[in-house]
N, C-alpha and C. Protein backbone atom coordinates (compact mmCIF):
# COMPACT_ATOMS: atom_id res chain seq x y z
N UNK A 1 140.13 120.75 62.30
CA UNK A 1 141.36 121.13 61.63
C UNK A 1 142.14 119.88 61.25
N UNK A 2 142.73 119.61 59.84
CA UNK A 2 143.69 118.75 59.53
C UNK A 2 144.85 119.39 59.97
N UNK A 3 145.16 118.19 60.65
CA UNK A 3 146.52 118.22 61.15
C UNK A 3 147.60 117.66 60.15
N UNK A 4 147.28 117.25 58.89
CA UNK A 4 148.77 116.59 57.94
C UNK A 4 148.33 117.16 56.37
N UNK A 5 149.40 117.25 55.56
CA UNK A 5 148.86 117.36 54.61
C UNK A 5 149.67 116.12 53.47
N UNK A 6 149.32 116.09 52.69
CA UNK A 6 149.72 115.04 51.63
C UNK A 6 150.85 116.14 50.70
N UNK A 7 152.15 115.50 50.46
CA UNK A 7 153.05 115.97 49.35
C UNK A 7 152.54 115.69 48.12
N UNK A 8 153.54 116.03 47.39
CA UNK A 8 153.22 115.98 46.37
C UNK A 8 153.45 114.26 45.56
N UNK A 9 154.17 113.56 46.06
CA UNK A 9 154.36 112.51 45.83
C UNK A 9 153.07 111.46 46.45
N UNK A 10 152.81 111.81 47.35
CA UNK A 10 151.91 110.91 48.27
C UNK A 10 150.92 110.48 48.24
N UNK A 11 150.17 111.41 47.07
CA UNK A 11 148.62 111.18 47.01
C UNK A 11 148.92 110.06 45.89
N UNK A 12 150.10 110.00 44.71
CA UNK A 12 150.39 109.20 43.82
C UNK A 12 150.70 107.68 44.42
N UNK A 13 151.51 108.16 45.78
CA UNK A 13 151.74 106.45 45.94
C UNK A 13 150.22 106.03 47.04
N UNK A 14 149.36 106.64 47.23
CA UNK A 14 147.78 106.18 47.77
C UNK A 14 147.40 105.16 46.83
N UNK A 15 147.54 106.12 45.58
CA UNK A 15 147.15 105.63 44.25
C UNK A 15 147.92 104.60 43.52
N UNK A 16 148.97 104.14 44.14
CA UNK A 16 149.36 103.47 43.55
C UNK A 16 149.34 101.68 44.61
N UNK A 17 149.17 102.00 45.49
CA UNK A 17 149.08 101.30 46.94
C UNK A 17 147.21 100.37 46.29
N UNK A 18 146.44 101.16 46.38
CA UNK A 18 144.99 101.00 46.09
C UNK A 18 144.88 100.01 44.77
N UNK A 19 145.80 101.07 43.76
CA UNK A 19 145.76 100.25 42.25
C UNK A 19 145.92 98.84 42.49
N UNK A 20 147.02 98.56 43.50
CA UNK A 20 148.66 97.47 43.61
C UNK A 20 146.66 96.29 44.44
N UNK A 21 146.60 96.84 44.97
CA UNK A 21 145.69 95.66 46.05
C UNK A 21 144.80 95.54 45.19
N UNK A 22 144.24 96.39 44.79
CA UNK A 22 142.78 96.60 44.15
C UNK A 22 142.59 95.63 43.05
N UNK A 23 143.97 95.27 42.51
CA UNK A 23 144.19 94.43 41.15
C UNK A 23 143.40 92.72 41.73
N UNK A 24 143.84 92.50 43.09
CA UNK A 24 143.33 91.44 43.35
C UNK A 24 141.66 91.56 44.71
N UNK A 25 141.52 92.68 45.16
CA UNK A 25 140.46 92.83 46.22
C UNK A 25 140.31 94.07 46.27
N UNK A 26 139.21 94.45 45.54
CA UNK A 26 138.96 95.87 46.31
C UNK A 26 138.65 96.46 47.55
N UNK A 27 137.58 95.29 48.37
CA UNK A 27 137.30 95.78 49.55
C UNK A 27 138.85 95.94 50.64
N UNK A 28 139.55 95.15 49.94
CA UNK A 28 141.00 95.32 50.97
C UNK A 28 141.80 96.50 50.67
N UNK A 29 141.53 96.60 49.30
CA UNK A 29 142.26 97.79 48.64
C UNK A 29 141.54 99.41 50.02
N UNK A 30 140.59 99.07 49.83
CA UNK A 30 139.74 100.38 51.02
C UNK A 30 140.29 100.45 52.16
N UNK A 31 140.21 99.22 53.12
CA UNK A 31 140.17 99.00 53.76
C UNK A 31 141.72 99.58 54.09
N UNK A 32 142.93 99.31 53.34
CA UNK A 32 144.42 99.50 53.50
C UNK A 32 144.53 101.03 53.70
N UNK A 33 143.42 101.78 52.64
CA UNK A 33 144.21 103.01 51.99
C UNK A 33 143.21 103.32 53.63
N UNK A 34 142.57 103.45 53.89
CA UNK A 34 141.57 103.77 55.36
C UNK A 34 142.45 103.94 56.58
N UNK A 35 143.02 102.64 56.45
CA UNK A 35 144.07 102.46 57.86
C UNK A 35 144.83 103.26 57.68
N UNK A 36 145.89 103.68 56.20
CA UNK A 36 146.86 104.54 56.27
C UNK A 36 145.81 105.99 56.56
N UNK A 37 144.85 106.19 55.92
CA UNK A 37 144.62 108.05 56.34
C UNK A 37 144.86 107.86 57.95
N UNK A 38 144.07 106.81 58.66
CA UNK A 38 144.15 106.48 60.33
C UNK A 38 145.17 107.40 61.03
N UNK A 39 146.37 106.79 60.02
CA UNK A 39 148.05 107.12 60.61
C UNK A 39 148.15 108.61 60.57
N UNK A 40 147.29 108.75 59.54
CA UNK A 40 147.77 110.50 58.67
C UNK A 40 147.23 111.07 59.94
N UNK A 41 145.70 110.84 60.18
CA UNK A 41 145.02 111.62 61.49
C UNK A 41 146.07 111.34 62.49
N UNK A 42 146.53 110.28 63.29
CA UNK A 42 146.94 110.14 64.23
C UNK A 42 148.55 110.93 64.14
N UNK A 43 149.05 110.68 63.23
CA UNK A 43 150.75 111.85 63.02
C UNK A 43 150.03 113.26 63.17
N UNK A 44 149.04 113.55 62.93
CA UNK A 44 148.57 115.27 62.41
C UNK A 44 148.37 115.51 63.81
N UNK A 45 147.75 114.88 64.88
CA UNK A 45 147.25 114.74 65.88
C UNK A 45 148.42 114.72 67.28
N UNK A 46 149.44 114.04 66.67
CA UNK A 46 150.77 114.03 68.10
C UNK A 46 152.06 114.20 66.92
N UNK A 47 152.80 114.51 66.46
CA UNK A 47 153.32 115.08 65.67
C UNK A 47 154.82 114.39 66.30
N UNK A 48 155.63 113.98 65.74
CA UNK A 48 156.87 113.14 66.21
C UNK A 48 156.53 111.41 66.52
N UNK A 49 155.46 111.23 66.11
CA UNK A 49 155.56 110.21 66.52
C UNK A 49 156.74 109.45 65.47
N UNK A 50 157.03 107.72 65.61
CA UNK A 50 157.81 107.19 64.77
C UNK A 50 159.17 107.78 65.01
N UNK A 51 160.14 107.23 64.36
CA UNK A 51 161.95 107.62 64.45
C UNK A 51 162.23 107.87 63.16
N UNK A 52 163.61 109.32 63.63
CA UNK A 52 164.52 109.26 62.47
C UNK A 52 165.26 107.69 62.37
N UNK A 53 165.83 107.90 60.79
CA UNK A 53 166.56 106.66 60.53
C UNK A 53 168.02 107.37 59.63
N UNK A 54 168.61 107.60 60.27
CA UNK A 54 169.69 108.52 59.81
C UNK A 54 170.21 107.61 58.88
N UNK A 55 170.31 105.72 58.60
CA UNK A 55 170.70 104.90 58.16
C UNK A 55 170.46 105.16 56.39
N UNK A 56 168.67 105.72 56.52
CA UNK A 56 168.07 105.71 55.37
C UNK A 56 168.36 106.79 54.68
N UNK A 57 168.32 107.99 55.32
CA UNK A 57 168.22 109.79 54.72
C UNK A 57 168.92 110.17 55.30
N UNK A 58 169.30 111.49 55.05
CA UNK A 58 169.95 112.41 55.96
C UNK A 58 169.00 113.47 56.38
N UNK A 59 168.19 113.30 55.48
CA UNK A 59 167.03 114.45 55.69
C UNK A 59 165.95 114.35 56.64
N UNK A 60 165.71 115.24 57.12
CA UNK A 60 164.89 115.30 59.02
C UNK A 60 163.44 115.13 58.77
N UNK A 61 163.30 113.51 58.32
CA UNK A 61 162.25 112.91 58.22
C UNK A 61 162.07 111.78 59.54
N UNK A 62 160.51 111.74 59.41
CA UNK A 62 160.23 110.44 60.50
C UNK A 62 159.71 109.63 59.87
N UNK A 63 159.50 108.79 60.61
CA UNK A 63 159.31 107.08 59.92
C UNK A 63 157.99 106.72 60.95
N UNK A 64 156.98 106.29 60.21
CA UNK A 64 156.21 104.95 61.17
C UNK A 64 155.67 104.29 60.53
N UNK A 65 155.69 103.30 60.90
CA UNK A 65 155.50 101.76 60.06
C UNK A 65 153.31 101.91 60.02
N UNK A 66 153.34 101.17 59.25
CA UNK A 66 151.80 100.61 58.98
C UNK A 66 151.61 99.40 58.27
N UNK A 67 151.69 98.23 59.05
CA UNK A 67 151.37 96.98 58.38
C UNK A 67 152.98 97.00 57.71
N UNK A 68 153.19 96.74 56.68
CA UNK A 68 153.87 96.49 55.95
C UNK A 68 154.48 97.74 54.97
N UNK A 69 153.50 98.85 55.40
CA UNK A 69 153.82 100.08 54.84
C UNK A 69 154.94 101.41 55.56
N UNK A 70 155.34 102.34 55.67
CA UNK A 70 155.66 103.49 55.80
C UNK A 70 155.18 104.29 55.37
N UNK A 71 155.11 104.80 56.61
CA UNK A 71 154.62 106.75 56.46
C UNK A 71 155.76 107.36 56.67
N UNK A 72 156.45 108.18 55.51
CA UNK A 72 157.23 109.40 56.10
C UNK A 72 157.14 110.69 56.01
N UNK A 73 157.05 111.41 56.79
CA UNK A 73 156.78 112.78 57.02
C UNK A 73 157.67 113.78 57.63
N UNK A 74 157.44 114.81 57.24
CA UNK A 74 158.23 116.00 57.96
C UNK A 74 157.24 116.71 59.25
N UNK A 75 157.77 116.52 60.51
CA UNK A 75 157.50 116.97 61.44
C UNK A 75 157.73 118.10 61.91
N UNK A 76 158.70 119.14 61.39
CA UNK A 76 158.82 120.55 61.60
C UNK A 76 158.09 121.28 60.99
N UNK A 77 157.01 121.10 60.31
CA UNK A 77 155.88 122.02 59.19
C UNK A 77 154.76 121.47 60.06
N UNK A 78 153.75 122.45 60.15
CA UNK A 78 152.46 122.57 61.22
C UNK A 78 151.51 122.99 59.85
N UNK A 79 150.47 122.57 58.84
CA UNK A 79 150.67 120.97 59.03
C UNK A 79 151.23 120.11 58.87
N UNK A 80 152.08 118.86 59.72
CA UNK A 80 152.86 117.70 59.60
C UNK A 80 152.51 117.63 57.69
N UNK A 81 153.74 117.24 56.70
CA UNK A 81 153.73 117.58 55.84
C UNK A 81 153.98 115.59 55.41
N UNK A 82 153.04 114.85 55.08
CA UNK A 82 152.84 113.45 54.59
C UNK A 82 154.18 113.52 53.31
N UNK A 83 155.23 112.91 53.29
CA UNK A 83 156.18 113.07 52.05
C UNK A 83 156.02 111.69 51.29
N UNK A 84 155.65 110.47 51.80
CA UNK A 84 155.66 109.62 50.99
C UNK A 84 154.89 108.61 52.06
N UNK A 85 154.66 107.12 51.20
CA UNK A 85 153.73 106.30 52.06
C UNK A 85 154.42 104.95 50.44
N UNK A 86 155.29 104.09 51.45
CA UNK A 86 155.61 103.16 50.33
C UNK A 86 156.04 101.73 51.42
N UNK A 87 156.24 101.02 50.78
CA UNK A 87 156.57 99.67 51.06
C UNK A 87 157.84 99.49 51.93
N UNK A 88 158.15 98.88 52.91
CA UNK A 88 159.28 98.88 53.69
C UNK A 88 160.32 98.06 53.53
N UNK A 89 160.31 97.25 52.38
CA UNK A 89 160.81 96.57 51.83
C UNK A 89 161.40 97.12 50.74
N UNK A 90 161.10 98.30 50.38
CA UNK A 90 161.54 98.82 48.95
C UNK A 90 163.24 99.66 49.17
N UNK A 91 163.96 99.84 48.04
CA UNK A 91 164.82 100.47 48.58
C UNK A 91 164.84 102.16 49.51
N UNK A 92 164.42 102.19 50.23
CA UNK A 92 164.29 103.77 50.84
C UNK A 92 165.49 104.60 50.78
N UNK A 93 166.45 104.49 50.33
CA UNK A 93 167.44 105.97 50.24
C UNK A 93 167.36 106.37 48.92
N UNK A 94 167.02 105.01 48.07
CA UNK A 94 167.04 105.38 46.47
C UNK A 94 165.75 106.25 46.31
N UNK A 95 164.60 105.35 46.58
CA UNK A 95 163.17 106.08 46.59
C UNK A 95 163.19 107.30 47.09
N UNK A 96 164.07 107.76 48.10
CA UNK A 96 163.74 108.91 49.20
C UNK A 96 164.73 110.07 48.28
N UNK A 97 165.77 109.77 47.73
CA UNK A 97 166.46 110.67 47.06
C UNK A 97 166.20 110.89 45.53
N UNK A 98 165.07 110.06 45.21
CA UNK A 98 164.33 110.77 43.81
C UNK A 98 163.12 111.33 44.64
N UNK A 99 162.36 111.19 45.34
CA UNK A 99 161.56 112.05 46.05
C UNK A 99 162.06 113.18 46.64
N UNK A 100 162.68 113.51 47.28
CA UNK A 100 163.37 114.85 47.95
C UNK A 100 163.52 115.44 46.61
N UNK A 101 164.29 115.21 45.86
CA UNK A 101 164.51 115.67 44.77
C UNK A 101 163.51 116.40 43.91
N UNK A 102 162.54 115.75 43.99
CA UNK A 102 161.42 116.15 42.60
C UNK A 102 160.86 117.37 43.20
């Protein structure tokens, strides 16, 4: 049984994560998008892992880091519901409030 599922935004930023590496290494490009499903199994698998960041959203999302990435997900939907997977460096309330949105 999968325990997470991918939003609707999420499979786009895989794809856009893969594109972003892939431009200079593909085998790393694999290798990245690999580690993140890792996370997907392991959130689907214990469900809460990672913290709210009330700083970022208001919305009852969790956070866990990967490398340099974020996973955020909704943990009250069985399956754990994958909402986005982006850079931690990027602005996250802006990103997160055209995502909630769409």
């Amino acid at each position: 049984m999968i325990g997470y599922v991918l939003g609707r935004g999420a499979a786009a930023d895989l794809d856009d994560i893969w594109e972003y590496i892939a431009a200079e290494n593909v085998d790393a490009a694999d290798q990245w998008i690999g580690r993140l499903f890792d996370s997907f199994e392991a959130i689907g698998r214990s469900p809460g892992m990672g913290h709210t960041r009330t700083d970022l959203t208001p919305h009852p999302l969790l956070f866990w880091p990967v490398g340099a990435y974020l996973v955020i997900y909704r943990d009250k939907r069985r399956p754990v519901e994958i909402v986005a997977v982006t850079q931690g460096s990027r602005d996250i309330p802006a990103f997160l409030d055209r995502r909630i949105a769409d």
